[in-house]
C-alpha atoms as a PDB file:
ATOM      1  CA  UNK A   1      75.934 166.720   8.036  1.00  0.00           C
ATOM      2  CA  UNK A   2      76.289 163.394  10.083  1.00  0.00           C
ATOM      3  CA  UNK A   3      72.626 162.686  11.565  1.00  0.00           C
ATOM      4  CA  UNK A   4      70.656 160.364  12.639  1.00  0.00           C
ATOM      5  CA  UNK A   5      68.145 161.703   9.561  1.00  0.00           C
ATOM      6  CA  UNK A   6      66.970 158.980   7.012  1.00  0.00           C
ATOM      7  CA  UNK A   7      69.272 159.105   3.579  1.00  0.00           C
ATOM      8  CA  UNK A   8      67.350 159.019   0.765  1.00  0.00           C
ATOM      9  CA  UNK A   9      69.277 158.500  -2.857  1.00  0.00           C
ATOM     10  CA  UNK A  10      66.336 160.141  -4.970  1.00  0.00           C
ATOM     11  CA  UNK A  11      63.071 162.278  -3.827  1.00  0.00           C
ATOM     12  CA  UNK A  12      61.061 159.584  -5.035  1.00  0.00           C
ATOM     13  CA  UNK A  13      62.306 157.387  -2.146  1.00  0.00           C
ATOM     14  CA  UNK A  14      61.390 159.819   0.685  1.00  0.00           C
ATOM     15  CA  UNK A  15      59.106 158.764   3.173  1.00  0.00           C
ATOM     16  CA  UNK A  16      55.820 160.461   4.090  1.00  0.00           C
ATOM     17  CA  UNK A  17      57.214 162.461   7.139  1.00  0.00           C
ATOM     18  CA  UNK A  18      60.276 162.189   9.505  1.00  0.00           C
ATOM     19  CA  UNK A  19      64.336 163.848   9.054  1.00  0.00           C
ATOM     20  CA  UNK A  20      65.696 163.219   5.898  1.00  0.00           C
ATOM     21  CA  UNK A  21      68.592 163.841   4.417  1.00  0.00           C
ATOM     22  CA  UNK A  22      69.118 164.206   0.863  1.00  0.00           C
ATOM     23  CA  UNK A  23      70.062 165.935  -2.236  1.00  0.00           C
ATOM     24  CA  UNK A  24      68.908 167.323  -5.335  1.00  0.00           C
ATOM     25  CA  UNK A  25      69.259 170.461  -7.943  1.00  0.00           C
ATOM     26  CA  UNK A  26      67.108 173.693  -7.352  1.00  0.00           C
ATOM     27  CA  UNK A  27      64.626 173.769 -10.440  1.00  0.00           C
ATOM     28  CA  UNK A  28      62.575 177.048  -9.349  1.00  0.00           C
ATOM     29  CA  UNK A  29      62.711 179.424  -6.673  1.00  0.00           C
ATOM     30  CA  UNK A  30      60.264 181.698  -5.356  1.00  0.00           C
ATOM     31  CA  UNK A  31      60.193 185.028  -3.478  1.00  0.00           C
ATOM     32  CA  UNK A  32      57.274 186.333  -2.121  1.00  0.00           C
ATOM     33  CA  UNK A  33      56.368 190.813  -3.010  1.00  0.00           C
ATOM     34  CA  UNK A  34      57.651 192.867  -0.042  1.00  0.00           C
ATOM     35  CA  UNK A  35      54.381 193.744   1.652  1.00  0.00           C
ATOM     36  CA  UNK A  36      53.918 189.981   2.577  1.00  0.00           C
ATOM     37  CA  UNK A  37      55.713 187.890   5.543  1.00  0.00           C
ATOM     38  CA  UNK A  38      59.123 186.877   4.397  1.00  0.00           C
ATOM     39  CA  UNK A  39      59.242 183.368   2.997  1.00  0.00           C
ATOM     40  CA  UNK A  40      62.139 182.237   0.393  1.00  0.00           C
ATOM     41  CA  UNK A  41      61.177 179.186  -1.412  1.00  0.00           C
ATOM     42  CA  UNK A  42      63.160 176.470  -3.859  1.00  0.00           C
ATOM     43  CA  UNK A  43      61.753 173.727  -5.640  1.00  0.00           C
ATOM     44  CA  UNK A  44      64.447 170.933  -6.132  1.00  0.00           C
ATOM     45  CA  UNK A  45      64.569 167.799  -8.241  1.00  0.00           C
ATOM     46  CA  UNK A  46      66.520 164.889  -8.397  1.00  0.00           C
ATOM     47  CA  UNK A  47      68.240 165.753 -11.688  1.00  0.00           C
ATOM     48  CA  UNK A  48      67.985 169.373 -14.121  1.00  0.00           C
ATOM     49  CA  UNK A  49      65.608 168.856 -16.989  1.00  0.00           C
ATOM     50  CA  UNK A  50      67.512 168.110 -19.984  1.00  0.00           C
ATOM     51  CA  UNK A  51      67.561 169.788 -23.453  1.00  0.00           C
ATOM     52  CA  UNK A  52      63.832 170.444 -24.812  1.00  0.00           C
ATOM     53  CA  UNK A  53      62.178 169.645 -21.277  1.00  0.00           C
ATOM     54  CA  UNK A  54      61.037 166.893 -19.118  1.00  0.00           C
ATOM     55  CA  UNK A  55      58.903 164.750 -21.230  1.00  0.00           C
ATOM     56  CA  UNK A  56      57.458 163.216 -17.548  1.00  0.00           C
ATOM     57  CA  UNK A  57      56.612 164.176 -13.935  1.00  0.00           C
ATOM     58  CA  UNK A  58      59.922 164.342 -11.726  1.00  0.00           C
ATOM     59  CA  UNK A  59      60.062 163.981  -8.172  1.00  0.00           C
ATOM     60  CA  UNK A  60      60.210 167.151  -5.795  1.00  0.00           C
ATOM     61  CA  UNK A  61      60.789 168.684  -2.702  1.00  0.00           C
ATOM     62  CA  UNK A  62      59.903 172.194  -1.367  1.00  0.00           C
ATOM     63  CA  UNK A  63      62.420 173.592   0.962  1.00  0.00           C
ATOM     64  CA  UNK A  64      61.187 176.784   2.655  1.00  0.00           C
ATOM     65  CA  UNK A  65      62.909 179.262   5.037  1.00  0.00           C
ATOM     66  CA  UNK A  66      60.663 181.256   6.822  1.00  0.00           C
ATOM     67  CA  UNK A  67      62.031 184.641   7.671  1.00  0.00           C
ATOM     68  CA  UNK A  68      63.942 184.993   4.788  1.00  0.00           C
ATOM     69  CA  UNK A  69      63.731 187.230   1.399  1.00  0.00           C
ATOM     70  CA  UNK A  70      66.702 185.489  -0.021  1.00  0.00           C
ATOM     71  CA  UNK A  71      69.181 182.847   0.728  1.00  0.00           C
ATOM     72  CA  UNK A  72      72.843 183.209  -0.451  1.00  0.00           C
ATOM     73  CA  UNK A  73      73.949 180.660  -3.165  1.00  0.00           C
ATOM     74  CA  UNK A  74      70.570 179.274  -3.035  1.00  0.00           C
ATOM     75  CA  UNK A  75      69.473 179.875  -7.513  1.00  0.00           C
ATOM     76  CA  UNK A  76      68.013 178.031 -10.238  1.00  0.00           C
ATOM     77  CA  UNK A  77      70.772 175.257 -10.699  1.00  0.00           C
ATOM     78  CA  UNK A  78      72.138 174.935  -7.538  1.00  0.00           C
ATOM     79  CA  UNK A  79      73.413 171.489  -6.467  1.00  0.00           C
ATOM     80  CA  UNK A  80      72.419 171.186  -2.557  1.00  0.00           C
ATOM     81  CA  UNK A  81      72.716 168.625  -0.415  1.00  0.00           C
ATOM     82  CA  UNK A  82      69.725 169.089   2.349  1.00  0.00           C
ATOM     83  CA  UNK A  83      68.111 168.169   6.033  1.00  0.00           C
ATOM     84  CA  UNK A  84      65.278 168.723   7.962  1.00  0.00           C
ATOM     85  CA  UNK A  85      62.167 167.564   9.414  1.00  0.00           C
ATOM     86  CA  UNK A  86      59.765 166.456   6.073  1.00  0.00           C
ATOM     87  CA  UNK A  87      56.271 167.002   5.930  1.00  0.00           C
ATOM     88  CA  UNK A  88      54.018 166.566   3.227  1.00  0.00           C
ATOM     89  CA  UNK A  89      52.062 170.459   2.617  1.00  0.00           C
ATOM     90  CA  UNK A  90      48.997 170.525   0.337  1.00  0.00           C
ATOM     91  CA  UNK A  91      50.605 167.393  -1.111  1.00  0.00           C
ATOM     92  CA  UNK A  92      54.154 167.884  -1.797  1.00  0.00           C
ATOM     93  CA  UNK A  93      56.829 166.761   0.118  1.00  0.00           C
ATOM     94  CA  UNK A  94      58.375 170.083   2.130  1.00  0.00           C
ATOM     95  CA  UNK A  95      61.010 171.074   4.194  1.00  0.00           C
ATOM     96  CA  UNK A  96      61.044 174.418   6.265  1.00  0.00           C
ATOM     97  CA  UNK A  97      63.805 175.407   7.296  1.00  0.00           C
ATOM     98  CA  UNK A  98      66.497 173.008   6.471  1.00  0.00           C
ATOM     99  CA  UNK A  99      70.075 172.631   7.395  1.00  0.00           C
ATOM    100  CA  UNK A 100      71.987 172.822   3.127  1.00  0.00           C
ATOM    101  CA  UNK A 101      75.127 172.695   1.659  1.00  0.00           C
ATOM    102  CA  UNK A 102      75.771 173.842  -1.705  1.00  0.00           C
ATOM    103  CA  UNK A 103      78.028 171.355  -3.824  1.00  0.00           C
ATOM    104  CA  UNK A 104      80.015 171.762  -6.707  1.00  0.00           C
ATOM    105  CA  UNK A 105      78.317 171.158  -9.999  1.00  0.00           C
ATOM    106  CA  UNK A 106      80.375 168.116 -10.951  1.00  0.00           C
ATOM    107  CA  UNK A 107      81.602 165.779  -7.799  1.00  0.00           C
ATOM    108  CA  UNK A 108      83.779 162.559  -8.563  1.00  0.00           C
ATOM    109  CA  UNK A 109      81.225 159.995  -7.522  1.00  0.00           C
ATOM    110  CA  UNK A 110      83.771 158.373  -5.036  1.00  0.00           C
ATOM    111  CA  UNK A 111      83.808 162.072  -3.072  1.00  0.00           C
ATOM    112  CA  UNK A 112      79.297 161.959  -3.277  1.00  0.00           C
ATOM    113  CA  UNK A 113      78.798 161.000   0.118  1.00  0.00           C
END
Protein backbone atom coordinates (compact mmCIF):
# COMPACT_ATOMS: atom_id res chain seq x y z
CA UNK A 1 0.00 0.00 0.00
CA UNK A 2 2.67 2.66 -1.07
CA UNK A 3 0.61 6.08 -1.54
CA UNK A 4 0.86 9.30 -1.51
CA UNK A 5 -2.03 9.04 1.52
CA UNK A 6 -1.11 10.77 4.90
CA UNK A 7 0.27 7.99 7.63
CA UNK A 8 -1.19 8.38 10.69
CA UNK A 9 0.36 6.22 13.85
CA UNK A 10 -3.00 6.37 15.97
CA UNK A 11 -6.77 7.52 14.95
CA UNK A 12 -6.40 10.24 17.24
CA UNK A 13 -3.83 11.84 14.88
CA UNK A 14 -6.03 11.80 11.73
CA UNK A 15 -6.81 14.86 10.14
CA UNK A 16 -10.30 16.24 9.47
CA UNK A 17 -10.53 15.01 5.77
CA UNK A 18 -8.02 13.95 3.01
CA UNK A 19 -6.28 9.99 2.16
CA UNK A 20 -5.03 8.43 5.03
CA UNK A 21 -3.46 5.58 5.67
CA UNK A 22 -3.52 3.79 8.80
CA UNK A 23 -4.21 0.97 11.05
CA UNK A 24 -6.16 -0.23 13.80
CA UNK A 25 -8.22 -3.43 15.31
CA UNK A 26 -11.98 -3.95 14.29
CA UNK A 27 -13.97 -3.39 17.67
CA UNK A 28 -17.67 -3.83 16.14
CA UNK A 29 -19.08 -4.59 12.94
CA UNK A 30 -22.35 -4.02 11.56
CA UNK A 31 -24.61 -5.55 8.89
CA UNK A 32 -27.54 -4.02 7.84
CA UNK A 33 -31.35 -6.69 7.61
CA UNK A 34 -31.70 -7.90 4.00
CA UNK A 35 -34.57 -5.73 2.81
CA UNK A 36 -32.24 -2.61 3.08
CA UNK A 37 -29.34 -1.42 0.52
CA UNK A 38 -26.25 -3.41 1.19
CA UNK A 39 -23.80 -1.63 3.46
CA UNK A 40 -21.07 -3.69 5.64
CA UNK A 41 -19.74 -1.63 8.37
CA UNK A 42 -16.56 -1.98 11.03
CA UNK A 43 -15.76 0.18 13.74
CA UNK A 44 -11.91 0.07 14.44
CA UNK A 45 -9.76 1.36 17.27
CA UNK A 46 -6.34 1.94 17.83
CA UNK A 47 -5.88 -0.89 20.34
CA UNK A 48 -8.70 -3.95 21.68
CA UNK A 49 -10.20 -2.99 24.99
CA UNK A 50 -8.47 -4.78 27.63
CA UNK A 51 -9.78 -7.10 30.41
CA UNK A 52 -12.98 -5.51 32.26
CA UNK A 53 -13.43 -2.68 29.49
CA UNK A 54 -12.23 0.64 28.45
CA UNK A 55 -12.38 2.77 31.46
CA UNK A 56 -12.16 6.00 28.71
CA UNK A 57 -13.25 7.15 25.22
CA UNK A 58 -10.87 5.58 22.43
CA UNK A 59 -10.34 6.92 19.17
CA UNK A 60 -12.31 5.52 16.02
CA UNK A 61 -12.79 5.17 12.58
CA UNK A 62 -15.80 3.88 10.53
CA UNK A 63 -14.84 2.06 7.45
CA UNK A 64 -17.85 1.33 5.22
CA UNK A 65 -18.21 -0.66 1.94
CA UNK A 66 -21.12 0.12 0.16
CA UNK A 67 -22.44 -2.75 -1.85
CA UNK A 68 -21.46 -5.24 0.38
CA UNK A 69 -23.34 -7.73 2.99
CA UNK A 70 -20.08 -9.03 4.21
CA UNK A 71 -16.42 -8.68 3.74
CA UNK A 72 -14.11 -11.76 4.02
CA UNK A 73 -11.69 -11.72 7.06
CA UNK A 74 -13.14 -8.50 7.99
CA UNK A 75 -14.58 -9.68 12.25
CA UNK A 76 -14.49 -8.41 15.62
CA UNK A 77 -10.61 -8.56 16.27
CA UNK A 78 -9.24 -8.19 13.12
CA UNK A 79 -5.88 -6.39 12.81
CA UNK A 80 -6.18 -4.20 9.42
CA UNK A 81 -4.07 -1.98 8.06
CA UNK A 82 -6.40 0.64 5.93
CA UNK A 83 -6.73 3.58 3.05
CA UNK A 84 -9.04 5.75 1.65
CA UNK A 85 -10.40 9.09 1.23
CA UNK A 86 -11.53 10.29 5.15
CA UNK A 87 -14.42 12.21 5.83
CA UNK A 88 -15.88 13.09 8.95
CA UNK A 89 -20.01 11.60 8.83
CA UNK A 90 -22.38 12.83 11.57
CA UNK A 91 -19.13 13.35 13.48
CA UNK A 92 -16.96 10.43 13.27
CA UNK A 93 -14.16 10.04 11.25
CA UNK A 94 -15.25 7.48 8.13
CA UNK A 95 -13.94 5.76 5.39
CA UNK A 96 -16.13 4.22 2.51
CA UNK A 97 -14.78 2.07 0.71
CA UNK A 98 -11.22 1.59 1.61
CA UNK A 99 -8.34 -0.24 0.14
CA UNK A 100 -7.33 -3.08 3.71
CA UNK A 101 -5.06 -5.59 4.50
CA UNK A 102 -5.57 -7.91 7.21
CA UNK A 103 -2.33 -8.48 9.44
CA UNK A 104 -1.34 -11.05 11.64
CA UNK A 105 -2.31 -10.63 15.24
CA UNK A 106 1.23 -10.31 16.57
CA UNK A 107 3.90 -8.51 14.01
CA UNK A 108 7.66 -8.08 15.18
CA UNK A 109 7.66 -4.32 15.43
CA UNK A 110 10.74 -4.10 13.03
CA UNK A 111 8.30 -5.92 10.15
CA UNK A 112 5.13 -2.90 11.28
CA UNK A 113 5.61 -0.79 8.45
Amino acid sequence: MATDAEQCSALSQLPPRGRVQARGFVEHIRILPGVQAPVFTAGVVDAPAPPGGRRAPASRIRLVWTGQRRVPGIEAGTRLRFEGMLAQVDGVPTIYNPRYEILPEHEHPLEDT
